[in-house]
PDB file of N, CA and C in Angstrom:
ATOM      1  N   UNK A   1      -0.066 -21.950  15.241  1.00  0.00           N
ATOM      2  CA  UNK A   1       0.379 -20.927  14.302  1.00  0.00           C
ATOM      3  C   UNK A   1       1.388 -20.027  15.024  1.00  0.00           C
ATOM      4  N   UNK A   2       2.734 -19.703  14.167  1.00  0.00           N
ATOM      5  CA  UNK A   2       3.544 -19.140  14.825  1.00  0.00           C
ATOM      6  C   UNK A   2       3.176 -17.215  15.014  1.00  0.00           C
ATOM      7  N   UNK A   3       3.504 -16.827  16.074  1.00  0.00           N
ATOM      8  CA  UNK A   3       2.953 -15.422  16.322  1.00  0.00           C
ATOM      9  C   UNK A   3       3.256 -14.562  14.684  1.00  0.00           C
ATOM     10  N   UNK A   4       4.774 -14.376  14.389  1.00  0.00           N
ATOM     11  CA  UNK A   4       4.952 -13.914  13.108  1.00  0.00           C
ATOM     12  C   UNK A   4       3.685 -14.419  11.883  1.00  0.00           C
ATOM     13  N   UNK A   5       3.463 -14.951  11.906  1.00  0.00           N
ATOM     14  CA  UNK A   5       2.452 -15.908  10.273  1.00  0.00           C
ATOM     15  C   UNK A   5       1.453 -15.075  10.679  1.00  0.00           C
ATOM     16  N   UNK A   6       0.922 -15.218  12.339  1.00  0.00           N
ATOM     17  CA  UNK A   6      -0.472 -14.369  13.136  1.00  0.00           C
ATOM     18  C   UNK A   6      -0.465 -12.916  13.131  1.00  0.00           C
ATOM     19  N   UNK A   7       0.518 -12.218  12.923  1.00  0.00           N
ATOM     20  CA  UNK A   7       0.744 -10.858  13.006  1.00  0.00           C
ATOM     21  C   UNK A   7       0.376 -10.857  11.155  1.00  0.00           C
ATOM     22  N   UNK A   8       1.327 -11.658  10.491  1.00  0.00           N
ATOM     23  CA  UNK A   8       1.265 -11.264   9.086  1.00  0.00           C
ATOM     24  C   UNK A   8      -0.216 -11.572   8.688  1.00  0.00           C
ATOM     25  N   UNK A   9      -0.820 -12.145   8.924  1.00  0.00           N
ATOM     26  CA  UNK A   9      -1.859 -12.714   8.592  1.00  0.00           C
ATOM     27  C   UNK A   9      -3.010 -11.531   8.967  1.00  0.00           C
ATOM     28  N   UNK A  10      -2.654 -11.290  10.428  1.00  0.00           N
ATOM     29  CA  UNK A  10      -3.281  -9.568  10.802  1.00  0.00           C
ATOM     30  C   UNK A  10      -3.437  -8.754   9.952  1.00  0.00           C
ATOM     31  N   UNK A  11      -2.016  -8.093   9.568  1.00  0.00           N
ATOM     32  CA  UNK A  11      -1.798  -7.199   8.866  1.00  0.00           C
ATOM     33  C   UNK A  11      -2.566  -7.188   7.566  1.00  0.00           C
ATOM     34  N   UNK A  12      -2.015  -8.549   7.083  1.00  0.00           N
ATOM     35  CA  UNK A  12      -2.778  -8.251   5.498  1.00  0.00           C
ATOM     36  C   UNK A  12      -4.722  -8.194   5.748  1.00  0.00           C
ATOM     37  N   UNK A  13      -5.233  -8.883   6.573  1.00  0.00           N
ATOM     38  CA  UNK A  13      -6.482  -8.377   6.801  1.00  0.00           C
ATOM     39  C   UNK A  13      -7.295  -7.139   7.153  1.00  0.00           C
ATOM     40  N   UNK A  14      -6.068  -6.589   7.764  1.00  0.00           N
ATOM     41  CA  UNK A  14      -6.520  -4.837   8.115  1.00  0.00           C
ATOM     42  C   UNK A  14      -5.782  -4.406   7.000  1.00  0.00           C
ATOM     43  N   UNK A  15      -5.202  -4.537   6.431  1.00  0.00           N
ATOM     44  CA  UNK A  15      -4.909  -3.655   4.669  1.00  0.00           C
ATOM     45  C   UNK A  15      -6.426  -3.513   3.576  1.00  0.00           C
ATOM     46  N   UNK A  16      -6.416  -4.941   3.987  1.00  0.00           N
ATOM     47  CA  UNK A  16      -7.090  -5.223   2.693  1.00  0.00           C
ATOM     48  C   UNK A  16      -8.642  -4.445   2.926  1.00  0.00           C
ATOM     49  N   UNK A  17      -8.913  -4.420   4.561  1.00  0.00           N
ATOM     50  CA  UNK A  17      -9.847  -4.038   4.985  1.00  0.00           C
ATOM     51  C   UNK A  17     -10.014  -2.460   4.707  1.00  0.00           C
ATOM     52  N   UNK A  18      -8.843  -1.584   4.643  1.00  0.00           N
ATOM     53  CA  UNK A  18      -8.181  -0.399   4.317  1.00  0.00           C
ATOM     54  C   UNK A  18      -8.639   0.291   2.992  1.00  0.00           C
ATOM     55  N   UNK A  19      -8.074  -0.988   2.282  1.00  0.00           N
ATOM     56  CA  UNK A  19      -8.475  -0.976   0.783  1.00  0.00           C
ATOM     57  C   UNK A  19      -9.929  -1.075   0.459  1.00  0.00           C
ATOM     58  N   UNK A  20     -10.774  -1.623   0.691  1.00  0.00           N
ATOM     59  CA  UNK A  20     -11.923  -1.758   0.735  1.00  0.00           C
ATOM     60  C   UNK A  20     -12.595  -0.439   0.944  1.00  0.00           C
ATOM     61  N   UNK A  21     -12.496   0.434   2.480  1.00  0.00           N
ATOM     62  CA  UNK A  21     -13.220   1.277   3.226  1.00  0.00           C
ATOM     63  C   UNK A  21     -12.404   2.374   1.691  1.00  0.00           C
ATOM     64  N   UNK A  22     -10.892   2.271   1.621  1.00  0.00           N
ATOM     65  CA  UNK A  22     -10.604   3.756   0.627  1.00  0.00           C
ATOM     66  C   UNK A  22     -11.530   3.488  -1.059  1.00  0.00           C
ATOM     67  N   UNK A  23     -12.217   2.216  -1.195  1.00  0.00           N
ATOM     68  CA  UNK A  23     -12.961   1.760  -2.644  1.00  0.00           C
ATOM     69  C   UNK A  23     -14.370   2.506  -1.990  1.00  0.00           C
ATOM     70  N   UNK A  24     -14.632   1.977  -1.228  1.00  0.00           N
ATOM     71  CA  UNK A  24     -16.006   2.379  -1.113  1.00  0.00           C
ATOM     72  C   UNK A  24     -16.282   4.644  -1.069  1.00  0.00           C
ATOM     73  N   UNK A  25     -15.206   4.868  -0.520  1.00  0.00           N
ATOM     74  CA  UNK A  25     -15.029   6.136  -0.331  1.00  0.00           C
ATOM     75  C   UNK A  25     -14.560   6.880  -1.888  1.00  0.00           C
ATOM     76  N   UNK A  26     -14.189   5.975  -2.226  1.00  0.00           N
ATOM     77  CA  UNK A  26     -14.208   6.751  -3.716  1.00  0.00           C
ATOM     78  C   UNK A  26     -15.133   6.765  -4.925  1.00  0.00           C
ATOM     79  N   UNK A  27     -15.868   5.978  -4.576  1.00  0.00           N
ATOM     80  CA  UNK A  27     -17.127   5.141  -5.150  1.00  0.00           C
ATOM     81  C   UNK A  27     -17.926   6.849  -4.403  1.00  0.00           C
ATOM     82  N   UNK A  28     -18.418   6.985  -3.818  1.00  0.00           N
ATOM     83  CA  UNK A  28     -19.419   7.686  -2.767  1.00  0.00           C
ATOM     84  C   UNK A  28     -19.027   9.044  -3.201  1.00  0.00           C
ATOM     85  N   UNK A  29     -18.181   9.550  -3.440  1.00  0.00           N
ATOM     86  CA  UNK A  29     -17.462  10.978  -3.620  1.00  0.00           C
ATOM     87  C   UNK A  29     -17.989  11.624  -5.244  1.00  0.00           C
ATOM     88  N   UNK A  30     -18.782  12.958  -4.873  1.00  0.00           N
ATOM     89  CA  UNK A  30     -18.818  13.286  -6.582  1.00  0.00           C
ATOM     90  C   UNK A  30     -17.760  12.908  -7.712  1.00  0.00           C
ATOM     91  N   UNK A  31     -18.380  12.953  -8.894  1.00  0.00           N
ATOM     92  CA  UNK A  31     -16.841  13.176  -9.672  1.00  0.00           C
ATOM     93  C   UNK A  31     -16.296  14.680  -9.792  1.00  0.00           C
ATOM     94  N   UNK A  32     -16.960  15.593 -10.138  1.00  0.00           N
ATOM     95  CA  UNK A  32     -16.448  16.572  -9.872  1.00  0.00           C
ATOM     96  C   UNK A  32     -15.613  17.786  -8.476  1.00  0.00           C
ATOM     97  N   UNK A  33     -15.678  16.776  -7.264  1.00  0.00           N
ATOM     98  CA  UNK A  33     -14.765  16.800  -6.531  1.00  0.00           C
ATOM     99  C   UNK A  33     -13.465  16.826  -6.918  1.00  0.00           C
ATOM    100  N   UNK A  34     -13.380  15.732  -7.880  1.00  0.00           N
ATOM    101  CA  UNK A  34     -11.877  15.180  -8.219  1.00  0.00           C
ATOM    102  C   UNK A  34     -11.128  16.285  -8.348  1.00  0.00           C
ATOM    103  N   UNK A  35     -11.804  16.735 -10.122  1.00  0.00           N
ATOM    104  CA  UNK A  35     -11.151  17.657 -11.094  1.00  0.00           C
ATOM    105  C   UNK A  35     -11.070  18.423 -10.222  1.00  0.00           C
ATOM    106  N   UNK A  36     -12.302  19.451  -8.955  1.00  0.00           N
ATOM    107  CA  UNK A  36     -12.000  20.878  -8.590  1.00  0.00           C
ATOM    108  C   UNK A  36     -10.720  20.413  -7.752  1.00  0.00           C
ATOM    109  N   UNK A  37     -10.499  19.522  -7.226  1.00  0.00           N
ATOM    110  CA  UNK A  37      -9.178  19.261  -6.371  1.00  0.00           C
ATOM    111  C   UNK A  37      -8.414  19.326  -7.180  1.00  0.00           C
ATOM    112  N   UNK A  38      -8.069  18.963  -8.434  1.00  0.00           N
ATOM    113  CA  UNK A  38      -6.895  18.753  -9.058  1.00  0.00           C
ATOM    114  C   UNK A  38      -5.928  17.479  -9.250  1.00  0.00           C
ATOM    115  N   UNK A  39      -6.978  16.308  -9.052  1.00  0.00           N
ATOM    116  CA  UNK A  39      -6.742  15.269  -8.783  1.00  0.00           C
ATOM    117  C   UNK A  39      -6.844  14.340 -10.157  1.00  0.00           C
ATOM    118  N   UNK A  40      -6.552  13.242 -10.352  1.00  0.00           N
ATOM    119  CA  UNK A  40      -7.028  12.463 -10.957  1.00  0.00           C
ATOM    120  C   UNK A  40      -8.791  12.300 -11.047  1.00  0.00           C
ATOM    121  N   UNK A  41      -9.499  11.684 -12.371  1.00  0.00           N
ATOM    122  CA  UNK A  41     -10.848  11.499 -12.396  1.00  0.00           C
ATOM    123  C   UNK A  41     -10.860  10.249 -11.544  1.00  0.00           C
ATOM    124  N   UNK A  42     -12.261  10.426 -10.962  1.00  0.00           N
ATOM    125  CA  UNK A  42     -12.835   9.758 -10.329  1.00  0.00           C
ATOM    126  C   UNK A  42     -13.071   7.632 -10.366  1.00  0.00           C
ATOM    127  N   UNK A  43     -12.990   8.029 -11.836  1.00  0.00           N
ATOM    128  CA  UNK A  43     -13.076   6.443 -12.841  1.00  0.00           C
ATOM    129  C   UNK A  43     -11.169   6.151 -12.847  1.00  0.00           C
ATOM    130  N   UNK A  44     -10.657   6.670 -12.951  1.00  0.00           N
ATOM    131  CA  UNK A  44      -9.244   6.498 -12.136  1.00  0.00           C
ATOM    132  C   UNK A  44      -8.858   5.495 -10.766  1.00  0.00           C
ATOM    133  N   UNK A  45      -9.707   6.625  -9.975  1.00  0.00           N
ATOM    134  CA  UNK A  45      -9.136   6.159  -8.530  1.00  0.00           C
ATOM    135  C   UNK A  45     -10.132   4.973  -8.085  1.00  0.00           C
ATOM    136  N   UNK A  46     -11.156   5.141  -8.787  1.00  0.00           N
ATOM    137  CA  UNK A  46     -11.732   3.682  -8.118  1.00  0.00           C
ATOM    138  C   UNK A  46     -11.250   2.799  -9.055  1.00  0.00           C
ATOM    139  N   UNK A  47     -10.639   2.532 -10.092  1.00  0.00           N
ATOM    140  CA  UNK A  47      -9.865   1.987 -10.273  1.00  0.00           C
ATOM    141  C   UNK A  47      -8.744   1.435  -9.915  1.00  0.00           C
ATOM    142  N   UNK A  48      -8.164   2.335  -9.870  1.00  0.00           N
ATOM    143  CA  UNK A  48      -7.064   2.192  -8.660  1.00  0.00           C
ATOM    144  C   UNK A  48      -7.266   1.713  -7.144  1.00  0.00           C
ATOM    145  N   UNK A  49      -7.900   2.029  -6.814  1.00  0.00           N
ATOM    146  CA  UNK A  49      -8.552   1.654  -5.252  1.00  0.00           C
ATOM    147  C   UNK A  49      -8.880   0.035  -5.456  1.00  0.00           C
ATOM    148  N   UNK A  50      -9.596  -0.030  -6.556  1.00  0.00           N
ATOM    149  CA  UNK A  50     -10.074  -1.742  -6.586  1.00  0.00           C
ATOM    150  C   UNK A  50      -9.459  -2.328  -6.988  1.00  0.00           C
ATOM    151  N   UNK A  51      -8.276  -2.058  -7.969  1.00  0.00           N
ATOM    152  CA  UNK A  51      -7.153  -2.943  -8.521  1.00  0.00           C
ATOM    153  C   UNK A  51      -6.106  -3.427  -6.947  1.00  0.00           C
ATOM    154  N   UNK A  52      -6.185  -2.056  -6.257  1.00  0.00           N
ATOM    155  CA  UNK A  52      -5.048  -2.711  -4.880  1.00  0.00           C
ATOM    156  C   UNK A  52      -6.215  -3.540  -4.151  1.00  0.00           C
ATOM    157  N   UNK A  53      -7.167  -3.491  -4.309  1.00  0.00           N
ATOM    158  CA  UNK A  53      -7.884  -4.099  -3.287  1.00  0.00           C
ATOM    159  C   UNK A  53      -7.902  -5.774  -3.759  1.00  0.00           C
ATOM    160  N   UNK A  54      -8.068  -6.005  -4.766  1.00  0.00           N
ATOM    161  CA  UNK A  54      -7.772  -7.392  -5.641  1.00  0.00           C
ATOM    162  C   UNK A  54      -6.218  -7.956  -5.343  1.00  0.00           C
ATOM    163  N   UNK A  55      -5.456  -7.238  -5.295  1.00  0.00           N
ATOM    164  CA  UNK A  55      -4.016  -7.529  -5.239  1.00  0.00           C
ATOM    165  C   UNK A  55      -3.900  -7.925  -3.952  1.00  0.00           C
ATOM    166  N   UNK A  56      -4.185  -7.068  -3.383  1.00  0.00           N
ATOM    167  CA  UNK A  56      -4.121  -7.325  -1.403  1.00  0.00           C
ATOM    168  C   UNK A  56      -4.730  -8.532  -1.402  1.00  0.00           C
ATOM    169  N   UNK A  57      -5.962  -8.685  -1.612  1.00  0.00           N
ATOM    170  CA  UNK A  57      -6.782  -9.970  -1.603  1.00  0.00           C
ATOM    171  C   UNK A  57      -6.115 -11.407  -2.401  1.00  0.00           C
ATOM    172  N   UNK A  58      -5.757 -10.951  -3.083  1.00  0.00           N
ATOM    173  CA  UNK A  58      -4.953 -12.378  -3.883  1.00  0.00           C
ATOM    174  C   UNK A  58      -3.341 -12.732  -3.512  1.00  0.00           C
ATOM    175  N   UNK A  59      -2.584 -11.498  -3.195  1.00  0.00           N
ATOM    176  CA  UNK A  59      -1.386 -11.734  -3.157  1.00  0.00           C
ATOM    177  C   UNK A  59      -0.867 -11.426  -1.839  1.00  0.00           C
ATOM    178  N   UNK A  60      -1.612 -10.422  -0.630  1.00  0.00           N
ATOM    179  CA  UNK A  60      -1.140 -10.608   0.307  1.00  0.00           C
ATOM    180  C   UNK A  60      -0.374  -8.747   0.075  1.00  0.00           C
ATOM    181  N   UNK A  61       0.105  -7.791   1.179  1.00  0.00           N
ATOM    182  CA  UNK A  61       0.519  -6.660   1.615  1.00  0.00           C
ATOM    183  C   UNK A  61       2.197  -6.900   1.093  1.00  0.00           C
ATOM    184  N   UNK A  62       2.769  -8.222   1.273  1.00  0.00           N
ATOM    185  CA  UNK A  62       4.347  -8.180   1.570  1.00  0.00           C
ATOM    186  C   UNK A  62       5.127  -8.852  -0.133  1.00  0.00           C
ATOM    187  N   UNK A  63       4.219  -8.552  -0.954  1.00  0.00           N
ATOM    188  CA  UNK A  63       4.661  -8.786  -2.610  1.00  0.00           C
ATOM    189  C   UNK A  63       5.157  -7.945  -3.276  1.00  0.00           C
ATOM    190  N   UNK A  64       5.793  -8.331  -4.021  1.00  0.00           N
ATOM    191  CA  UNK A  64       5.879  -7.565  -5.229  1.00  0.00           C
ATOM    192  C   UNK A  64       5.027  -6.093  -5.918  1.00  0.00           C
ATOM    193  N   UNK A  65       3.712  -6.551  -6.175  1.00  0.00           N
ATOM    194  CA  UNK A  65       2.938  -5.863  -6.248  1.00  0.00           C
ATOM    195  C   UNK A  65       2.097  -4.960  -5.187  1.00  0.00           C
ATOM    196  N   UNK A  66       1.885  -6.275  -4.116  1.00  0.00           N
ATOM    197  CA  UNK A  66       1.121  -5.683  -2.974  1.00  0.00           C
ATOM    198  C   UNK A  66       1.864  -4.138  -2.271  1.00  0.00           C
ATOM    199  N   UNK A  67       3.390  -4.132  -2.464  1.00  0.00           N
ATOM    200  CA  UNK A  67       3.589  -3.149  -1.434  1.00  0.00           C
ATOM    201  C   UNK A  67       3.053  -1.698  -2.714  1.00  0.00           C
ATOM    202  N   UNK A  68       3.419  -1.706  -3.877  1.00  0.00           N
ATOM    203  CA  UNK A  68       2.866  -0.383  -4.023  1.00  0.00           C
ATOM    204  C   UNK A  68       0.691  -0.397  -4.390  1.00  0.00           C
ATOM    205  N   UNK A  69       0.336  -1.859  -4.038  1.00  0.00           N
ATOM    206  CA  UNK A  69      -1.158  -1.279  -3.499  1.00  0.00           C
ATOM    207  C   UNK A  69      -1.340  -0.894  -2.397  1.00  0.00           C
ATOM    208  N   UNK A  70      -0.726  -1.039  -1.355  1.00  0.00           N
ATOM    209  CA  UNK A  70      -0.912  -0.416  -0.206  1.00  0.00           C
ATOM    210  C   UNK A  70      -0.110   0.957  -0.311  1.00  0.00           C
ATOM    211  N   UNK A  71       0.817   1.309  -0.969  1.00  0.00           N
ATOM    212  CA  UNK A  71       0.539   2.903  -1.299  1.00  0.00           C
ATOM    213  C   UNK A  71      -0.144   3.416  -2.392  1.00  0.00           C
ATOM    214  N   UNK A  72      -0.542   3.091  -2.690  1.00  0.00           N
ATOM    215  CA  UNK A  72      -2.158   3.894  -3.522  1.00  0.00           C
ATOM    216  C   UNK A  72      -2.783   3.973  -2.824  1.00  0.00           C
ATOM    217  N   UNK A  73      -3.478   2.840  -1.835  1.00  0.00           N
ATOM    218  CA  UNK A  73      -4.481   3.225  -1.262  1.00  0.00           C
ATOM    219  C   UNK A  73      -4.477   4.250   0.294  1.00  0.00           C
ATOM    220  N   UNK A  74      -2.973   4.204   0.266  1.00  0.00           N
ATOM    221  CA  UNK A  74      -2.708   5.353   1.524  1.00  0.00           C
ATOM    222  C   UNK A  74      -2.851   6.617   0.647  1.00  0.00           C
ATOM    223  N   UNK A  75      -1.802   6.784   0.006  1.00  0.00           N
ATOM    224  CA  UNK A  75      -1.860   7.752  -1.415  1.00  0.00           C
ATOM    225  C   UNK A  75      -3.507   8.357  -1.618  1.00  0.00           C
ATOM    226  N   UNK A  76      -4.522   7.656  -1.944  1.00  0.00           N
ATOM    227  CA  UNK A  76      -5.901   8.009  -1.712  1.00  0.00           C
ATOM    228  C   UNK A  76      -6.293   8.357  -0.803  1.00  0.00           C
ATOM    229  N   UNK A  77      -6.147   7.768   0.812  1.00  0.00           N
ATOM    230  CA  UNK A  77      -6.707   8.136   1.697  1.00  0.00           C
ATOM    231  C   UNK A  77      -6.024   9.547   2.730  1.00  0.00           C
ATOM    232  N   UNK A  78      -4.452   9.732   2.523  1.00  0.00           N
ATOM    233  CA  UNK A  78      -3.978  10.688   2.906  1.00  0.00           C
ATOM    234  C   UNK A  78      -3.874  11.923   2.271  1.00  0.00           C
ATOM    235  N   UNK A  79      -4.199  11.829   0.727  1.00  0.00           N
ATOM    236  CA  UNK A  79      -3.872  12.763  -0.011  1.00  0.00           C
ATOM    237  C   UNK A  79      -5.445  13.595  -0.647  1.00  0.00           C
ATOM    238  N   UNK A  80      -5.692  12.142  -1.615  1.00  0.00           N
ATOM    239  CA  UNK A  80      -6.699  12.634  -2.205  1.00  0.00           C
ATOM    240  C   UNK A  80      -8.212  12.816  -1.591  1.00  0.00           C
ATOM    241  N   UNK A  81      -8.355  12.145  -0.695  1.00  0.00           N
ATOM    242  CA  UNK A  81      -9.563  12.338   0.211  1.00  0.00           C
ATOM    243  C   UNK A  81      -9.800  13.353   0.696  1.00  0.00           C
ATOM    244  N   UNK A  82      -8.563  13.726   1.522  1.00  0.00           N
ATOM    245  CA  UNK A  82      -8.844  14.974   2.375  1.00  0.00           C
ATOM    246  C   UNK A  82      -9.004  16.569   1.149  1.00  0.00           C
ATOM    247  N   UNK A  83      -8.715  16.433  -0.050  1.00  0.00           N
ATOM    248  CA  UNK A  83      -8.298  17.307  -1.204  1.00  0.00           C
ATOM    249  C   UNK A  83      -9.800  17.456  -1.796  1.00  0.00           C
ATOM    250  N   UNK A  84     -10.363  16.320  -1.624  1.00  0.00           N
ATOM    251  CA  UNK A  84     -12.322  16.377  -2.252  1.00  0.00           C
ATOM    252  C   UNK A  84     -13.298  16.562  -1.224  1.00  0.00           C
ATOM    253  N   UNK A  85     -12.769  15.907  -0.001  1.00  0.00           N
ATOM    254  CA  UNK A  85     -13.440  16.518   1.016  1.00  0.00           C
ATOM    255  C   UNK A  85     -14.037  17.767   1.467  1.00  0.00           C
ATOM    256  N   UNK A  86     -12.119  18.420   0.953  1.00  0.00           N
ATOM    257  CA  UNK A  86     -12.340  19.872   1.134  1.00  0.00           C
ATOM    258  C   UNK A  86     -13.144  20.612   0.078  1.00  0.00           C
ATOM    259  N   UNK A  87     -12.831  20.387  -1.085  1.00  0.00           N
ATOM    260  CA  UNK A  87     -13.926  20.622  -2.258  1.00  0.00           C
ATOM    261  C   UNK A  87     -15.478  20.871  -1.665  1.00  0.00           C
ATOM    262  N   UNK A  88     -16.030  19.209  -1.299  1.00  0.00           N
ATOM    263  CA  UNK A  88     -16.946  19.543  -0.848  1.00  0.00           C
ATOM    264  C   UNK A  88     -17.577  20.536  -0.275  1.00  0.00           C
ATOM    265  N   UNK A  89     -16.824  20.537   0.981  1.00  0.00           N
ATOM    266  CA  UNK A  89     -17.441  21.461   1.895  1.00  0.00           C
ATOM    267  C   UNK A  89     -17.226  22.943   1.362  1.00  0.00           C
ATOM    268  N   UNK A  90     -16.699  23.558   0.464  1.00  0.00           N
ATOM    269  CA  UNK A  90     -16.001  24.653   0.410  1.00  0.00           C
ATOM    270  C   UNK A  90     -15.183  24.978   0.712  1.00  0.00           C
ATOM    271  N   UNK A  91     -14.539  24.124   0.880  1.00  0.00           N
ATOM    272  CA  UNK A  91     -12.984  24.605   1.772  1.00  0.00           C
ATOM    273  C   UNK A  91     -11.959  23.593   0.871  1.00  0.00           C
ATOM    274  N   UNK A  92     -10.812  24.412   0.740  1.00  0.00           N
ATOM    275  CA  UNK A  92      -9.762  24.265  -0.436  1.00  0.00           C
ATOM    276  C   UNK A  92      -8.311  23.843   0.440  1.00  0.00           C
ATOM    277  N   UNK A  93      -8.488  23.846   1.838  1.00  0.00           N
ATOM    278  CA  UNK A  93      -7.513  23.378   2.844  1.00  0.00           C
ATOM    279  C   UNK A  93      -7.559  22.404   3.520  1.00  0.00           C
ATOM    280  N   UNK A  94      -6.626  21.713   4.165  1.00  0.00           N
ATOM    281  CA  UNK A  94      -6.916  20.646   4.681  1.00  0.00           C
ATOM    282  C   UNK A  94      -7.965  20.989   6.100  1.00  0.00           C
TER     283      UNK A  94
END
């Protein structure tokens, strides 16, 4: 196997793996986190989270589709996570 195919082949396994850990994390999170963040509902983003996670899984990181599931699920994990997190705890900052 040529190193490039082995790297790509990498990659899309730690995406998809990405996608997975940001499904399960949205799954786990109140729903009312969401709204006090100001976010999308909860039945949304795990939606979203599992639709890229299907895509990654079927089509691979470097598609058509795949490149904007891998920004949703960054999109979730850089944005909206840290935004319910803070909810949680009481804290409204990163």
């Amino acid at each position: 196997m040529a190193f490039d195919a082995l790297l790509l082949l990498s990659l899309s396994w730690l995406l998809l793996a990405v996608a997975v850990w940001a499904l399960v994390d949205a799954v786990v999170r109140p729903a009312a986190g969401y709204v006090a963040a100001g976010k999308l509902t909860k039945p949304a983003w795990v939606a979203i989270t599992a639709l890229a996670g299907v895509i990654l899984y079927s089509q691979g990181p470097m598609t058509f589709l795949g490149l904007p599931a891998v920004i949703a699920v960054v999109v979730y994990l850089v944005d909206v996570r840290p935004a319910v997190r803070g909810v949680q705890r009481g804290n409204n900052s990163w």
